[in-house]
N, C-alpha and C. Protein backbone atom coordinates (compact mmCIF):
# COMPACT_ATOMS: atom_id res chain seq x y z
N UNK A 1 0.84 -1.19 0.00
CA UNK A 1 0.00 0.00 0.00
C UNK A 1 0.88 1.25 0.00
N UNK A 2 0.14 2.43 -0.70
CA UNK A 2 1.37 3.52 -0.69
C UNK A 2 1.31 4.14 0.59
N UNK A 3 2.22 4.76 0.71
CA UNK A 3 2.39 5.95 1.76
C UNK A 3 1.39 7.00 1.56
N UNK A 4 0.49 7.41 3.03
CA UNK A 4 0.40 8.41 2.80
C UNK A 4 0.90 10.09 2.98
N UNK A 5 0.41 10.84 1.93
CA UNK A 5 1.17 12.47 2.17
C UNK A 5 0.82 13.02 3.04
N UNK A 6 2.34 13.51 3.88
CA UNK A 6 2.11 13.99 5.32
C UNK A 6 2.04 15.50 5.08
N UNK A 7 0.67 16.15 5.67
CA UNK A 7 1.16 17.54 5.21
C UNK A 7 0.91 18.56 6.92
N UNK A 8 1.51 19.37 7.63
CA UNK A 8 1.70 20.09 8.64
C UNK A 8 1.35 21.28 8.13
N UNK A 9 0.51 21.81 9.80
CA UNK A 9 -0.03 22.78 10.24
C UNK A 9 -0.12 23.43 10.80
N UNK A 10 -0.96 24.89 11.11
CA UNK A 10 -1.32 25.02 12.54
C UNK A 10 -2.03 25.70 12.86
N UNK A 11 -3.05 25.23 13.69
CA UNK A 11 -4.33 26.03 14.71
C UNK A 11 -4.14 27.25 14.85
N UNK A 12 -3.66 28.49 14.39
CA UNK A 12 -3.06 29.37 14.44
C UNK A 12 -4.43 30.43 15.52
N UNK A 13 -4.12 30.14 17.13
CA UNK A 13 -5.28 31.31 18.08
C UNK A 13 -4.71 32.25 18.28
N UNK A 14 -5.95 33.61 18.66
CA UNK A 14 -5.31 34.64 19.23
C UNK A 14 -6.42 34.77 20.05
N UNK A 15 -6.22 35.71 21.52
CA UNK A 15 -7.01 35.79 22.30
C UNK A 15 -7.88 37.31 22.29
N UNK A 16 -8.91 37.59 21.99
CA UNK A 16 -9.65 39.12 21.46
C UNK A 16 -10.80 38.58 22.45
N UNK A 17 -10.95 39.58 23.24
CA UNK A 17 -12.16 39.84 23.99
C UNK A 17 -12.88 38.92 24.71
N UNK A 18 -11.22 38.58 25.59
CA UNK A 18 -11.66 37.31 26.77
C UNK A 18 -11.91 35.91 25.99
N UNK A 19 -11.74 35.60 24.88
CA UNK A 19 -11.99 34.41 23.96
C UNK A 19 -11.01 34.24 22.87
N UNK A 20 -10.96 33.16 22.82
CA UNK A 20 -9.92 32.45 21.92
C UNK A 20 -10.48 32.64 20.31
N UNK A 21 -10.00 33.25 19.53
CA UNK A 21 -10.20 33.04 18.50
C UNK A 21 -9.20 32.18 17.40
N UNK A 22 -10.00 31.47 16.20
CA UNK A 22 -8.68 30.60 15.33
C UNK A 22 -9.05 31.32 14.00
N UNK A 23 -7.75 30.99 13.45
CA UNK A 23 -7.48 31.66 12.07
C UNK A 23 -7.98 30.75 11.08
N UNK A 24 -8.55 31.17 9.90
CA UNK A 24 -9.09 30.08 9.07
C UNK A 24 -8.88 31.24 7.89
N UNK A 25 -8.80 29.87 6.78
CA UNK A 25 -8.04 30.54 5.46
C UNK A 25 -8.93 29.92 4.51
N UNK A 26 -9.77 30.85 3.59
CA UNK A 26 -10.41 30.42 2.52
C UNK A 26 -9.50 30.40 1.00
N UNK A 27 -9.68 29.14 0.86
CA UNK A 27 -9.32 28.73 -1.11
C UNK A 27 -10.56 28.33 -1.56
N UNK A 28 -10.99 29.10 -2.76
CA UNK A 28 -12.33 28.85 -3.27
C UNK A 28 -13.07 28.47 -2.40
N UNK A 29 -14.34 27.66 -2.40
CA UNK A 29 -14.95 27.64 -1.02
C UNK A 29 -14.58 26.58 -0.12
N UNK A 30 -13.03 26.19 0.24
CA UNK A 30 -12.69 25.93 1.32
C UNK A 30 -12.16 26.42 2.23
N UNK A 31 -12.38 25.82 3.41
CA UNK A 31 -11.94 26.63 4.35
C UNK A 31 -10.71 25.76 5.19
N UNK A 32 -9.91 26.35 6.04
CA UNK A 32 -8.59 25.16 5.95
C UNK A 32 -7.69 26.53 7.27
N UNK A 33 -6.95 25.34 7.92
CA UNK A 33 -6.04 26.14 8.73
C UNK A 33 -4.33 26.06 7.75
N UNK A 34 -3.81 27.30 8.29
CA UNK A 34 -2.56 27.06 7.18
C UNK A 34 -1.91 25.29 7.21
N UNK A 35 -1.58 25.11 5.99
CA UNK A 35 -0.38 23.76 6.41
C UNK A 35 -0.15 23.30 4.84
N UNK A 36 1.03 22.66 4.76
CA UNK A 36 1.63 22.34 3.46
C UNK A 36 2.56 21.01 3.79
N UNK A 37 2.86 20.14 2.72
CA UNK A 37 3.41 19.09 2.54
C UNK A 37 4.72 19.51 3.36
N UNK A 38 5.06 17.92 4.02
CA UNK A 38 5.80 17.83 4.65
C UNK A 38 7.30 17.54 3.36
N UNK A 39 8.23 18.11 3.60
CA UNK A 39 9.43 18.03 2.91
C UNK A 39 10.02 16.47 3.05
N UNK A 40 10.60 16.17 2.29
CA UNK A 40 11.76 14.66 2.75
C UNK A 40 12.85 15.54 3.87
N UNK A 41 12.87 14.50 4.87
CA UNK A 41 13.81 15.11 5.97
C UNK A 41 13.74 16.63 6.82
N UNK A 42 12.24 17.10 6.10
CA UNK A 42 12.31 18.34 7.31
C UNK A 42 11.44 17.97 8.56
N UNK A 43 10.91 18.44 9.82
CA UNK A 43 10.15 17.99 10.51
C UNK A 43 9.42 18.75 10.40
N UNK A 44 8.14 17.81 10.84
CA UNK A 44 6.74 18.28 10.91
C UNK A 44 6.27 19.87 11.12
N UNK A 45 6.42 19.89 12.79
CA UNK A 45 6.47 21.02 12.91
C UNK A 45 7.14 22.40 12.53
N UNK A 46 8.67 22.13 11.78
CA UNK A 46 9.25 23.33 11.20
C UNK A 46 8.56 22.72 9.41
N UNK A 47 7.91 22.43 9.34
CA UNK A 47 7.03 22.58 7.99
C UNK A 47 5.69 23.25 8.14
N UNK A 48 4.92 23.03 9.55
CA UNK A 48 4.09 23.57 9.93
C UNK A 48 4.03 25.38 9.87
N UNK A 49 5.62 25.55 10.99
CA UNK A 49 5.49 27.00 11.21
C UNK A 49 6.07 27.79 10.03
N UNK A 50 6.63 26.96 9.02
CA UNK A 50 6.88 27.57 7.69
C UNK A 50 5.95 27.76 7.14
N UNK A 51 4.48 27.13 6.79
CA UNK A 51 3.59 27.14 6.30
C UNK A 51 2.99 28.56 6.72
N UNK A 52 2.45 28.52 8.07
CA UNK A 52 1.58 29.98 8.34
C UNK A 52 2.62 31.09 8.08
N UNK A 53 4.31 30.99 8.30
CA UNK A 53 4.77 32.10 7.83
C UNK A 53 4.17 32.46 6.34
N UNK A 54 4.52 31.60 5.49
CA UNK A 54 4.50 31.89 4.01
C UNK A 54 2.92 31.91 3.58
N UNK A 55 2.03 31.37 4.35
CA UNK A 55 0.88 31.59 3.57
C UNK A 55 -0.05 32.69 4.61
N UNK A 56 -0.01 33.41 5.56
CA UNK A 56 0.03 34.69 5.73
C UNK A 56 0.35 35.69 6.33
N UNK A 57 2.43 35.35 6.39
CA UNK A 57 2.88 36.19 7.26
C UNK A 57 3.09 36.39 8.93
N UNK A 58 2.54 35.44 9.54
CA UNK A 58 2.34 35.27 10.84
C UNK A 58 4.03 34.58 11.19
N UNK A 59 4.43 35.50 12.06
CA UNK A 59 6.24 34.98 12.07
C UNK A 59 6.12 35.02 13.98
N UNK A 60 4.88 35.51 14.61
CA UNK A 60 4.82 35.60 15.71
C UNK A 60 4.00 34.04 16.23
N UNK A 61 4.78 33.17 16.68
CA UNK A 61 3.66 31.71 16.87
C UNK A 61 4.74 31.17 18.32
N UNK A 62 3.74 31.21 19.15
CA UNK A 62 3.91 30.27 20.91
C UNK A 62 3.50 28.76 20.41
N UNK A 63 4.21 27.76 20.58
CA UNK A 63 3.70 26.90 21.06
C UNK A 63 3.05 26.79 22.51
N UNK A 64 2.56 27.35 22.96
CA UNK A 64 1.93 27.64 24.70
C UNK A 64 1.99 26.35 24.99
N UNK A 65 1.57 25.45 24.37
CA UNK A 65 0.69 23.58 25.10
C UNK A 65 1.50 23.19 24.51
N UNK A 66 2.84 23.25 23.81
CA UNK A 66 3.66 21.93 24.06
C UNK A 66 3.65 21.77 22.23
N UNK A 67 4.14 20.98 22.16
CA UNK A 67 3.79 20.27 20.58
C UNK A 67 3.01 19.36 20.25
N UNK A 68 2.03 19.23 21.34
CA UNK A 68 1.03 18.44 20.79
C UNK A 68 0.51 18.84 19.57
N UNK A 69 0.18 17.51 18.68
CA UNK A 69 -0.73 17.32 17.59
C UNK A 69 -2.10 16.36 17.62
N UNK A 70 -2.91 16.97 16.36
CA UNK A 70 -3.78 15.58 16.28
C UNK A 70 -4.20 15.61 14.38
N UNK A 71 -3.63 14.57 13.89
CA UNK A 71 -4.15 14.45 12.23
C UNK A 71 -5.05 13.89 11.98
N UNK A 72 -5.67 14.46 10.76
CA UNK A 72 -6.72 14.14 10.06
C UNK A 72 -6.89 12.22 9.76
N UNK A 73 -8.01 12.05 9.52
CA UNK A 73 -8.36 10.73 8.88
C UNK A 73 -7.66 11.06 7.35
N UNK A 74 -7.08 9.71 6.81
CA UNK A 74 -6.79 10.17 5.51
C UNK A 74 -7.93 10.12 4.53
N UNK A 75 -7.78 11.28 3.78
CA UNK A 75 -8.75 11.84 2.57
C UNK A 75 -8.23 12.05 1.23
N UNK A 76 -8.98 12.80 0.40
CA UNK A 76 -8.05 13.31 -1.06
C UNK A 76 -7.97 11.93 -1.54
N UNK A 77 -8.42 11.77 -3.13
CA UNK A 77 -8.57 10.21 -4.03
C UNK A 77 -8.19 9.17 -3.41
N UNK A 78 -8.60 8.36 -2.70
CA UNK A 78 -8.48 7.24 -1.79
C UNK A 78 -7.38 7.19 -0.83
N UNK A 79 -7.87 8.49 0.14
CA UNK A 79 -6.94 8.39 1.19
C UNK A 79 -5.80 8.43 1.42
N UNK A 80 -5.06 9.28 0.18
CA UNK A 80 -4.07 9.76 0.41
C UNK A 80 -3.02 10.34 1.22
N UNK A 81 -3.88 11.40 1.74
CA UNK A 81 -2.98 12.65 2.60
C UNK A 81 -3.53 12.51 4.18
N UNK A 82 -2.70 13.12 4.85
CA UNK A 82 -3.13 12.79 6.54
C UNK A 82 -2.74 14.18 6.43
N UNK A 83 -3.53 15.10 7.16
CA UNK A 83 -2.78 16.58 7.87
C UNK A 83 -2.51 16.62 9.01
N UNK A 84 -1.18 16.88 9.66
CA UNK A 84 -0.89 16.98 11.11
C UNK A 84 -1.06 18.42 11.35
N UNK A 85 -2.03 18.74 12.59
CA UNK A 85 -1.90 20.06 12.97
C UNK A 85 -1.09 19.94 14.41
N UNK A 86 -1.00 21.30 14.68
CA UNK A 86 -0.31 21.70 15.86
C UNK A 86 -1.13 22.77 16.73
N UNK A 87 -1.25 23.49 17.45
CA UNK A 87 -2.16 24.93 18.27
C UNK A 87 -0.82 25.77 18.63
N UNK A 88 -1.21 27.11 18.40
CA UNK A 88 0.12 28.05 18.45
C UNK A 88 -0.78 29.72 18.20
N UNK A 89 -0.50 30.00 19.35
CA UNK A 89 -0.94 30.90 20.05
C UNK A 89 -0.31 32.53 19.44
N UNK A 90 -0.22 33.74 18.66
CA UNK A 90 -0.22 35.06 18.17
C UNK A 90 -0.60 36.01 18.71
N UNK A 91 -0.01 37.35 18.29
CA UNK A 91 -0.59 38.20 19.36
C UNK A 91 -0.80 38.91 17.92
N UNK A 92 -0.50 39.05 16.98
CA UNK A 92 -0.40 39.03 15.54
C UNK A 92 -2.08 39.17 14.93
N UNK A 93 -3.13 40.24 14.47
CA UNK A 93 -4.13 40.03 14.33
C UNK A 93 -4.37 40.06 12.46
N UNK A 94 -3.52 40.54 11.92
CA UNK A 94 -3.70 40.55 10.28
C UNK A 94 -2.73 39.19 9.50
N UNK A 95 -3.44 38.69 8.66
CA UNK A 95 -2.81 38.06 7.99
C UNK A 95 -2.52 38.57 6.63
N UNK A 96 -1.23 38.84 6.21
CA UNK A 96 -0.39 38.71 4.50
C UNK A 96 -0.66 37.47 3.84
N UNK A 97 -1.30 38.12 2.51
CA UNK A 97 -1.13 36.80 1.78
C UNK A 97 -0.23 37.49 0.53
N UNK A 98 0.99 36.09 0.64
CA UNK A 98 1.95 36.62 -0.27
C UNK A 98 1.50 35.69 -1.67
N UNK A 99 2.66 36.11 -2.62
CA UNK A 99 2.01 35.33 -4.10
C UNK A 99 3.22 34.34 -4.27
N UNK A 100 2.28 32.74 -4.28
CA UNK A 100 2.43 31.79 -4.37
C UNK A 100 3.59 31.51 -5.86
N UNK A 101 5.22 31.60 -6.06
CA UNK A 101 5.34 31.43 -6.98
C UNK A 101 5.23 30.57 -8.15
N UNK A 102 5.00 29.51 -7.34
CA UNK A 102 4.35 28.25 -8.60
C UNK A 102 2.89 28.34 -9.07
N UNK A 103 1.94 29.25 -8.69
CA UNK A 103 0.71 29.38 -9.23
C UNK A 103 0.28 30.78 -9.31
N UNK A 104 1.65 31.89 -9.05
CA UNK A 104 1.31 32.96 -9.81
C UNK A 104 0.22 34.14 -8.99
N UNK A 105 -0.18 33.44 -7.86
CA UNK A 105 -1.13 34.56 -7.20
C UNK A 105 -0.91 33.89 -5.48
N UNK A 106 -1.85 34.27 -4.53
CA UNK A 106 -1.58 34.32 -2.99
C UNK A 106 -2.75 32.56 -3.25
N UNK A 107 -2.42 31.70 -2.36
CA UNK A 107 -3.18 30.45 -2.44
C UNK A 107 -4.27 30.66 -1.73
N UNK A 108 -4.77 31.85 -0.76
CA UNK A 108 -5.68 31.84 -0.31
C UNK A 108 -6.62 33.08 -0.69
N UNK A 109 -7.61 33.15 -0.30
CA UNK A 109 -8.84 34.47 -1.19
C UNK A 109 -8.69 35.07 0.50
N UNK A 110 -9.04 34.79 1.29
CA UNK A 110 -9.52 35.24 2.89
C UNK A 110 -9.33 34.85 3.58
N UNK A 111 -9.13 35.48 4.57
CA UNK A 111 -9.07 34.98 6.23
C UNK A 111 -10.09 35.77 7.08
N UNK A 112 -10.10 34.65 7.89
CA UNK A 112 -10.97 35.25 9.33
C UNK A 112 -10.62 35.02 10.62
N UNK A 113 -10.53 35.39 11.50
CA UNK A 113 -10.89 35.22 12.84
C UNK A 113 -11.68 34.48 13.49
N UNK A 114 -12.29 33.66 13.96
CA UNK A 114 -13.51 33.27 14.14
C UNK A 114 -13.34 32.66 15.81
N UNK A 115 -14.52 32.89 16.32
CA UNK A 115 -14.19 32.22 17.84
C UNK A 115 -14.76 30.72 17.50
N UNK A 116 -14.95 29.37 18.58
CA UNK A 116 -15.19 28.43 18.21
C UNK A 116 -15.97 28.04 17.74
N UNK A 117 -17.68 28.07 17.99
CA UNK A 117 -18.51 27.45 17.14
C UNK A 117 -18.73 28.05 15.45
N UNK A 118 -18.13 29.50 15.57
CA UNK A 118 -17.88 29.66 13.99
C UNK A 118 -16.88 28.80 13.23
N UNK A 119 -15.77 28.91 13.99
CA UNK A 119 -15.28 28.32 12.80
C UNK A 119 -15.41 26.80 13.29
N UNK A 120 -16.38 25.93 13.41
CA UNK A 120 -16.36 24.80 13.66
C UNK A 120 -17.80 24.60 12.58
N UNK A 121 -18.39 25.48 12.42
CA UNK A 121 -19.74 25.80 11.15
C UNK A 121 -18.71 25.61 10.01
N UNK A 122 -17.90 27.00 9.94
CA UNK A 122 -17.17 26.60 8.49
C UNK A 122 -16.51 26.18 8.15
N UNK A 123 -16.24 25.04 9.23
CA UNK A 123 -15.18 23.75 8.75
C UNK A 123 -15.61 22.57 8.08
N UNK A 124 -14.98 21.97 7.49
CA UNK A 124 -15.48 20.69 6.50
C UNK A 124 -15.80 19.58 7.63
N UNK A 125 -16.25 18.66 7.15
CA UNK A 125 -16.09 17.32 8.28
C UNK A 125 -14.65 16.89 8.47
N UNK A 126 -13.93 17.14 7.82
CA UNK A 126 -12.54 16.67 7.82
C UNK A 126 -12.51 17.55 8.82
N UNK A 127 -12.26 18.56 9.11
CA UNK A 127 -11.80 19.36 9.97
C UNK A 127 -12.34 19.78 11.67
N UNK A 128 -13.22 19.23 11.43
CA UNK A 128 -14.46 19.75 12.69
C UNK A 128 -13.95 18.72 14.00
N UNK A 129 -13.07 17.53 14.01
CA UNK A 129 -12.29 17.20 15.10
C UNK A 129 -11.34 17.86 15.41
N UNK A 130 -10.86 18.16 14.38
CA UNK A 130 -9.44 19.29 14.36
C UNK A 130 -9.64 20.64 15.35
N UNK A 131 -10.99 21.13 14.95
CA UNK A 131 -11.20 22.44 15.70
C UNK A 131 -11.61 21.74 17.24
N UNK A 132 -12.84 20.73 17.44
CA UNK A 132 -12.74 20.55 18.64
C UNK A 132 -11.78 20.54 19.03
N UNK A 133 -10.73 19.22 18.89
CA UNK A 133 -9.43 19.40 19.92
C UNK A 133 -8.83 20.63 19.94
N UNK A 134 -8.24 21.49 19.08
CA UNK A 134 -8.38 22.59 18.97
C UNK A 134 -8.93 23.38 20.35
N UNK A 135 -9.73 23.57 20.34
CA UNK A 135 -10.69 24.00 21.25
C UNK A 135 -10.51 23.25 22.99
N UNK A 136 -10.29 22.11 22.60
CA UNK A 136 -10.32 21.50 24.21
C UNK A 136 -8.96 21.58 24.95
N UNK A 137 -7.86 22.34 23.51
CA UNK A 137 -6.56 22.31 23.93
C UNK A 137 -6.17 23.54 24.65
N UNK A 138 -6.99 24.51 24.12
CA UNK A 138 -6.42 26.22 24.23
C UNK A 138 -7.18 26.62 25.60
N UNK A 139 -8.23 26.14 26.13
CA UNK A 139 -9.41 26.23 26.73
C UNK A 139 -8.83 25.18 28.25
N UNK A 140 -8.54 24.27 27.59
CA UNK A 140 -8.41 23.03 28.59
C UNK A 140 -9.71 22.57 29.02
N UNK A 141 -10.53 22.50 28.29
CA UNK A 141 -11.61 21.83 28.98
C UNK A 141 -12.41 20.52 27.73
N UNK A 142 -13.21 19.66 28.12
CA UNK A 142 -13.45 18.54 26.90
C UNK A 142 -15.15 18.23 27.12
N UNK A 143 -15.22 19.08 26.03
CA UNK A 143 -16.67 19.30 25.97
C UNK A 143 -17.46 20.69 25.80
């Protein structure tokens, strides 16, 4: 069976008005936390925090909780890809989107802010464990 493609992330919160908010990045109508293929021989997490640098500028990231992760079920044409995320905490409220040189423009249309049950609405099913834990990590609480 093949391998599947490992690609790193991250929960990217900031805290606005006593509440945790997470960053979410629209490509056409998906919605997605930063993260990109894992390199041969780089690690996870420095693929992760390369990712939100380059896809919008965020160079300010705490790991606060450690390096915990939790990845996706594999998806994409028969289960291909697994995404590992990470939670990493900004004080950082705008995101840059720079232009992607292999496709000529920024890979994402928008970002938002969103506190939890929003962006747990505009997350895919793939993603909506992601934000819980997410959520039970920054919070500390399960449920």
């Amino acid at each position: 069976m093949e391998q599947a493609t490992l690609s790193a992330g991250v929960v990217v919160v900031r805290r606005e008005s006593g509440q945790w908010k997470f960053l979410l990045l629209r490509a056409y109508r998906n919605w997605d936390f930063p993260k990109g293929v894992v390199e041969p021989g780089e690690d996870p997490l420095e693929t992760a925090e390369r990712e939100v640098k380059e896809e919008t500028g965020i160079t300010d990231l705490a790991c606060r909780w450690g390096h915990v992760f939790k990845e996706t079920k594999p998806y994409w044409s028969g289960g291909k890809k697994i995404a590992r995320y990470y939670v990493a905490a900004t004080s950082q409220s705008r995101a840059t989107f720079s232009v992607n040189p292999e496709i000529g423009k920024p890979e994402h249309d928008e970002y938002r802010w969103l506190p939890y049950e929003a962006a747990r609405e505009l997350s895919s099913e793939r993603l909506i464990p992601i934000v819980d834990w997410a959520n039970e990590v920054v919070t500390g609480s399960t449920g």
